[in-house]
C-alpha atoms as a PDB file:
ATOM      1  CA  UNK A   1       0.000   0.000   0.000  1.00  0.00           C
ATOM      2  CA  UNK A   2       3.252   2.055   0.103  1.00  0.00           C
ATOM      3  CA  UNK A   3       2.768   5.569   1.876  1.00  0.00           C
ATOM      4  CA  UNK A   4      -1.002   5.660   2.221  1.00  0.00           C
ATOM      5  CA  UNK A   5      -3.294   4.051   4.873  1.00  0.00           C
ATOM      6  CA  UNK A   6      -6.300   1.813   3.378  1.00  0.00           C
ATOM      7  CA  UNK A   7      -8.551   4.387   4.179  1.00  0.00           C
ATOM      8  CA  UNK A   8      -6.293   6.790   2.170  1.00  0.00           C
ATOM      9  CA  UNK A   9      -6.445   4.281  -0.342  1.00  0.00           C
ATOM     10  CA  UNK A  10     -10.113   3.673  -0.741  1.00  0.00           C
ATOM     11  CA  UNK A  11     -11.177   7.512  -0.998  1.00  0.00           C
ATOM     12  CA  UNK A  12      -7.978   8.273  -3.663  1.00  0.00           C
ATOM     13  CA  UNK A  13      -9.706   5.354  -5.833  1.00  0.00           C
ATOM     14  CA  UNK A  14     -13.655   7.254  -4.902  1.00  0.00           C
ATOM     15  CA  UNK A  15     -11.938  10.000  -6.136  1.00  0.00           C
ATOM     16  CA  UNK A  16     -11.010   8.383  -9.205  1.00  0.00           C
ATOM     17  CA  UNK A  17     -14.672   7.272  -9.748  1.00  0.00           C
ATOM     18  CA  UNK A  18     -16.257  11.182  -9.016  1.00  0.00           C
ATOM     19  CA  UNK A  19     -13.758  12.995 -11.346  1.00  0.00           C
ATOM     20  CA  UNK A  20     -14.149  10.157 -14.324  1.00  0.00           C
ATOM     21  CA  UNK A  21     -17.981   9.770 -13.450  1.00  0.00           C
ATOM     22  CA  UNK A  22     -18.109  14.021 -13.996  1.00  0.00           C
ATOM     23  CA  UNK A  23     -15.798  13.669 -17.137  1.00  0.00           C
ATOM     24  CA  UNK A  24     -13.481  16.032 -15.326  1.00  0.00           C
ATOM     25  CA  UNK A  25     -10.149  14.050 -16.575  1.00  0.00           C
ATOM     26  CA  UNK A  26      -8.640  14.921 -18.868  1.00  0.00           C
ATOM     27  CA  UNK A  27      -9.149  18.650 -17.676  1.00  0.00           C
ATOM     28  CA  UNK A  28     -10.531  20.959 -20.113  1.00  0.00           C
ATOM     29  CA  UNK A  29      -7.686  22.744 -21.127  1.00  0.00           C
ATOM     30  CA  UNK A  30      -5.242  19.601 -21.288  1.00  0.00           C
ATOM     31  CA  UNK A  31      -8.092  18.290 -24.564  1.00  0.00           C
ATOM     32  CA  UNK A  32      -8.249  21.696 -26.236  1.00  0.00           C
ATOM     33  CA  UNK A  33      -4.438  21.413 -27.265  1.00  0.00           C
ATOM     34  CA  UNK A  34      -4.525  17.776 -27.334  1.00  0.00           C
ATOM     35  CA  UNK A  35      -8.318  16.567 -28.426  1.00  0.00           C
ATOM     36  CA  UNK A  36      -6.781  12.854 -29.314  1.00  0.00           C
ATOM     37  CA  UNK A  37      -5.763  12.201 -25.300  1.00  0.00           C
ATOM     38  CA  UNK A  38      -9.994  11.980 -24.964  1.00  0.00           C
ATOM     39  CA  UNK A  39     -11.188   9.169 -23.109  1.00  0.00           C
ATOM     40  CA  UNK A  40     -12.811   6.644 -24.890  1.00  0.00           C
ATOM     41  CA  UNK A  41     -16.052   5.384 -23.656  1.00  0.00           C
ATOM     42  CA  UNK A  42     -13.906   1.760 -23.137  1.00  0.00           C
ATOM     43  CA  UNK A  43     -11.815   3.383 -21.766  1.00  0.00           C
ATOM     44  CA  UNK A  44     -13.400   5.272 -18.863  1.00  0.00           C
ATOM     45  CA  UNK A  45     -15.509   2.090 -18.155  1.00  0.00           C
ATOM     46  CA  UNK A  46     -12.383   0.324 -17.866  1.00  0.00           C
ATOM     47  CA  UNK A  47     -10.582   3.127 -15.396  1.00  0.00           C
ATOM     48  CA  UNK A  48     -14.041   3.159 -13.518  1.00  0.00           C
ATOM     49  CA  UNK A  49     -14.634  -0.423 -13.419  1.00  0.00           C
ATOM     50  CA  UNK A  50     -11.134  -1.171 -11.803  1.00  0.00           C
ATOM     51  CA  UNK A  51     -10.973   1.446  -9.140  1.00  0.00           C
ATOM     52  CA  UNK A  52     -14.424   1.020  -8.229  1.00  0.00           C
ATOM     53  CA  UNK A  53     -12.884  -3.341  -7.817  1.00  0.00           C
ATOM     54  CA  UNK A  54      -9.858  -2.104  -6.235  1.00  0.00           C
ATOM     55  CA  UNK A  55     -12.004  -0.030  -3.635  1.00  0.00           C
ATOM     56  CA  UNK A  56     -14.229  -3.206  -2.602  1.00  0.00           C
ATOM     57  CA  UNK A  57     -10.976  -5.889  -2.060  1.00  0.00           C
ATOM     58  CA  UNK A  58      -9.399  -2.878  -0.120  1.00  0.00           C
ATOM     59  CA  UNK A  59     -12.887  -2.547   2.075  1.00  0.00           C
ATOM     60  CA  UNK A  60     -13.344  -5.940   2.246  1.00  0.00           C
ATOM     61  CA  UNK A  61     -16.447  -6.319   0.359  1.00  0.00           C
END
């Protein structure tokens, strides 16, 4: 778990889920200059899809 706490842990990889969930990553700005870094819909299922598994075997669930 290296430097953070499993608590630390779990709410990094919620975070993870709220930003990709709002479409806030990439930021703006970052997809204006480079439009091609965009998310693909596979893709962000696949980003949310593993931290939301990684959150559950780190809570136990």
């Amino acid at each position: 778990m290296g430097k953070y706490s499993k608590g630390k842990l779990i709410g990094k990889l919620r975070g993870i889920t709220k930003v990709l969930g709002k479409s806030l990553m990439p930021p703006k700005k970052f997809l204006a200059k480079h439009p091609e870094k965009a998310l693909t819909p596979v893709d962000k299922k696949s980003l949310l899809d593993w931290a939301t598994e990684q959150g559950k075997l780190l809570a136990g669930i």
